[in-house]
Protein backbone atom coordinates (compact mmCIF):
# COMPACT_ATOMS: atom_id res chain seq x y z
CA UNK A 1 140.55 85.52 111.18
CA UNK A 2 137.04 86.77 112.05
CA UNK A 3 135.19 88.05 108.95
CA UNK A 4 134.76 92.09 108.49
CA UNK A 5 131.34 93.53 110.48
CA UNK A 6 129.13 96.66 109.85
CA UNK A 7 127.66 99.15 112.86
CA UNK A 8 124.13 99.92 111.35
CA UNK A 9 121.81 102.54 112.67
CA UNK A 10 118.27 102.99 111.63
CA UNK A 11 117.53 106.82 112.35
CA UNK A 12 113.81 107.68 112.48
CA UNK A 13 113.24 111.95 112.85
CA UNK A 14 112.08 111.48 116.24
CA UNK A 15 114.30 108.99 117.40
CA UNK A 16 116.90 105.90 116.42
CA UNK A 17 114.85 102.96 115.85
CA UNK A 18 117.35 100.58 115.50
CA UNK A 19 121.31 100.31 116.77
CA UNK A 20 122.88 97.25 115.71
CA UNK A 21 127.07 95.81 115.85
CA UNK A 22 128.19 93.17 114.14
CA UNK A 23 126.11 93.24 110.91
CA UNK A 24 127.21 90.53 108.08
CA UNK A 25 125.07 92.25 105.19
CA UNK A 26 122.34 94.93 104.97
CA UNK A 27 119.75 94.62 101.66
CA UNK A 28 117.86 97.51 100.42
CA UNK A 29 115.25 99.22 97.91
CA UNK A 30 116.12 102.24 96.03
CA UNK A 31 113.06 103.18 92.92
CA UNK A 32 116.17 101.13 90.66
CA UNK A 33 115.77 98.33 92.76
CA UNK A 34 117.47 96.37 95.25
CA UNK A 35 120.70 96.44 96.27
CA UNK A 36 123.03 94.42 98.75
CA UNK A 37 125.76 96.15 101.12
CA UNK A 38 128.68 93.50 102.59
CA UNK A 39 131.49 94.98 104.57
CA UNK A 40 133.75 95.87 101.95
CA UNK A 41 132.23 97.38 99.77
CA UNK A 42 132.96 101.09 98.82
CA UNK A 43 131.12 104.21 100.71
CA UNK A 44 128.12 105.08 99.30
CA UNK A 45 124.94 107.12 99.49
CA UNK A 46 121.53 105.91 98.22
CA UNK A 47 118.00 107.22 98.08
CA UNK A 48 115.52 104.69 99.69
CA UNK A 49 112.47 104.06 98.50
CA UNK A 50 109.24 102.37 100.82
CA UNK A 51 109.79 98.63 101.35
CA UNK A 52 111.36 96.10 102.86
CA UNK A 53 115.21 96.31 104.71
CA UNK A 54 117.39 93.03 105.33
CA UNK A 55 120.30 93.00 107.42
CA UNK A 56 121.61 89.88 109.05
CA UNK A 57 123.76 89.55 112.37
CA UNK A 58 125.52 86.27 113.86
CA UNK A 59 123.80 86.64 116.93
CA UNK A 60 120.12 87.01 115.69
CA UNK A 61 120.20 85.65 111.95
CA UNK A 62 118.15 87.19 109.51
CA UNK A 63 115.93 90.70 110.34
CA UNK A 64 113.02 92.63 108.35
CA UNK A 65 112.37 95.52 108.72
CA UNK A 66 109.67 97.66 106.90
CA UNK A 67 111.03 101.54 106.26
CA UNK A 68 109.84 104.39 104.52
CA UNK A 69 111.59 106.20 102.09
CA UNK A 70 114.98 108.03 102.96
CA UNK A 71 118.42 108.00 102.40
CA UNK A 72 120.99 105.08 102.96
CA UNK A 73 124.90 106.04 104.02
CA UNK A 74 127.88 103.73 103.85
CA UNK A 75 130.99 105.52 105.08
CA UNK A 76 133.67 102.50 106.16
CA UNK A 77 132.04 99.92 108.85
CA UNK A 78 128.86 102.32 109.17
CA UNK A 79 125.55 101.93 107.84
CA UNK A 80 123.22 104.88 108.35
CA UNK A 81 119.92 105.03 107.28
CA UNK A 82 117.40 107.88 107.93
CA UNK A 83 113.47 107.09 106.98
CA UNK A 84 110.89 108.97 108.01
CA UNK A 85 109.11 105.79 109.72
CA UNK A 86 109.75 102.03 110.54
CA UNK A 87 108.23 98.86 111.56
CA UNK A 88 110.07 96.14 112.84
CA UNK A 89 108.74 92.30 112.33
CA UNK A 90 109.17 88.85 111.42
CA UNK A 91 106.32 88.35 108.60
CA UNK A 92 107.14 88.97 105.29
CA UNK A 93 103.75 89.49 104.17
CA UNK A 94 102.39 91.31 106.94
CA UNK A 95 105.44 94.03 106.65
CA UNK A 96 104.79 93.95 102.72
CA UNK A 97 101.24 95.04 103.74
CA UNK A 98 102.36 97.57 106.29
CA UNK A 99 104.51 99.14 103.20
CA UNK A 100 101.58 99.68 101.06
CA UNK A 101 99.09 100.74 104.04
CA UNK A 102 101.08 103.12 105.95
CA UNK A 103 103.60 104.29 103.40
CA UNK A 104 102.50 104.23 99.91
CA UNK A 105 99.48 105.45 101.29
CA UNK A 106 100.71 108.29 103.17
CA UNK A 107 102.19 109.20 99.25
CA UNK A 108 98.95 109.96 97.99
CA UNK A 109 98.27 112.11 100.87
CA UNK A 110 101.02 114.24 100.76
CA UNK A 111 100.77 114.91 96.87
CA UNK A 112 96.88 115.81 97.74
CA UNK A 113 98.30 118.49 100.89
CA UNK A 114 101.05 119.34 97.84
CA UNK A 115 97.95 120.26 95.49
CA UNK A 116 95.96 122.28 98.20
CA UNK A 117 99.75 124.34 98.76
CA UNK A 118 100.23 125.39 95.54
CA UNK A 119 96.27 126.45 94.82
CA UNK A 120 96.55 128.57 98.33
CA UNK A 121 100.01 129.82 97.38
CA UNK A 122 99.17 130.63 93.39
CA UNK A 123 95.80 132.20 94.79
CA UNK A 124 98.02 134.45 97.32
CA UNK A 125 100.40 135.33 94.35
CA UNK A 126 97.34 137.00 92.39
CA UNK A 127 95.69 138.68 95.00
CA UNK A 128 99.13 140.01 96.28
CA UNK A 129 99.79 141.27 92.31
CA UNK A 130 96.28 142.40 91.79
CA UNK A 131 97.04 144.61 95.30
CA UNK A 132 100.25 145.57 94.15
CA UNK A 133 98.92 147.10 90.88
CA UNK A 134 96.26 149.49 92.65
C-alpha cells in the first residue's frame, strides 16, 4: 500500500510559484514557531511568518524554500500557501540571508510608509474639522 501524498501550491499575488504532487511532509514558521504538516493530519489554517518552508517529495528529496509572510491552508490532500514573495534554493544559509534582506527588511519599510499614512491622514482629519467648523 503506497503511503498517503499532499498536492501543495505555493501562491505568490502575481502568480503560483510553486505546483507540486506527491508531497510526503511540508514544515513551516508561524511567529509560535514551527510546525510540521504529514498527510493525515487534520485541516487547518495558519498565519506564516518570514522564513524558511520544507516540503519533501519522493522524486526530488528534500526542498527550501524562502517565503514571506502569509497564510498556510490544509483542507484534505491540499496544501495552499499564499505569501506575498518567494525564493526558491538549495543553501540554507544563503535563503536564511535572503529572509532577513528582502523580507524582514521590507517590515521596517512598510511600518515607516504606515507612519507617513496616518500623519497625512490625521493631518487631513483636522484640516477637514477645522473647515467643517467655519
Amino acid at each position: 500500500m503506497q503511503p498517503a501524498r499532499m498536492n501543495l501550491k505555493i501562491l505568490l499575488p502575481f502568480k503560483i510559484f510553486a505546483e507540486k504532487t506527491g508531497v510526503l511532509r511540508v514544515v513551516a514558521e508561524t511567529r509560535a514557531g514551527s510546525f510540521g504538516l504529514l498527510p493525515q493530519r487534520l485541516d487547518c489554517v495558519a498565519a506564516l511568518a518570514p522564513g524558511i518552508l520544507v516540503f519533501e517529495t519522493a522524486a526530488e528529496g528534500e526542498v527550501c524554500l524562502a517565503v514571506d509572510e502569509g497564510v498556510l491552508v490544509k483542507a484534505g490532500a491540499d496544501v495552499l500557501v499564499s505569501v506575498r514573495n518567494a525564493i526558491g534554493g538549495t543553501d540554507l544559509d544563503k535563503l536564511r540571508a535572503a529572509v532577513e534582506k528582502e523580507f524582514l527588511n521590507l517590515d521596517e519599510q512598510e511600518k515607516s510608509v504606515r507612519s507617513v499614512i496616518a500623519k497625512l491622514e490625521s493631518g487631513f482629519i483636522r484640516r477637514f474639522a477645522a473647515f467643517h467648523n467655519e
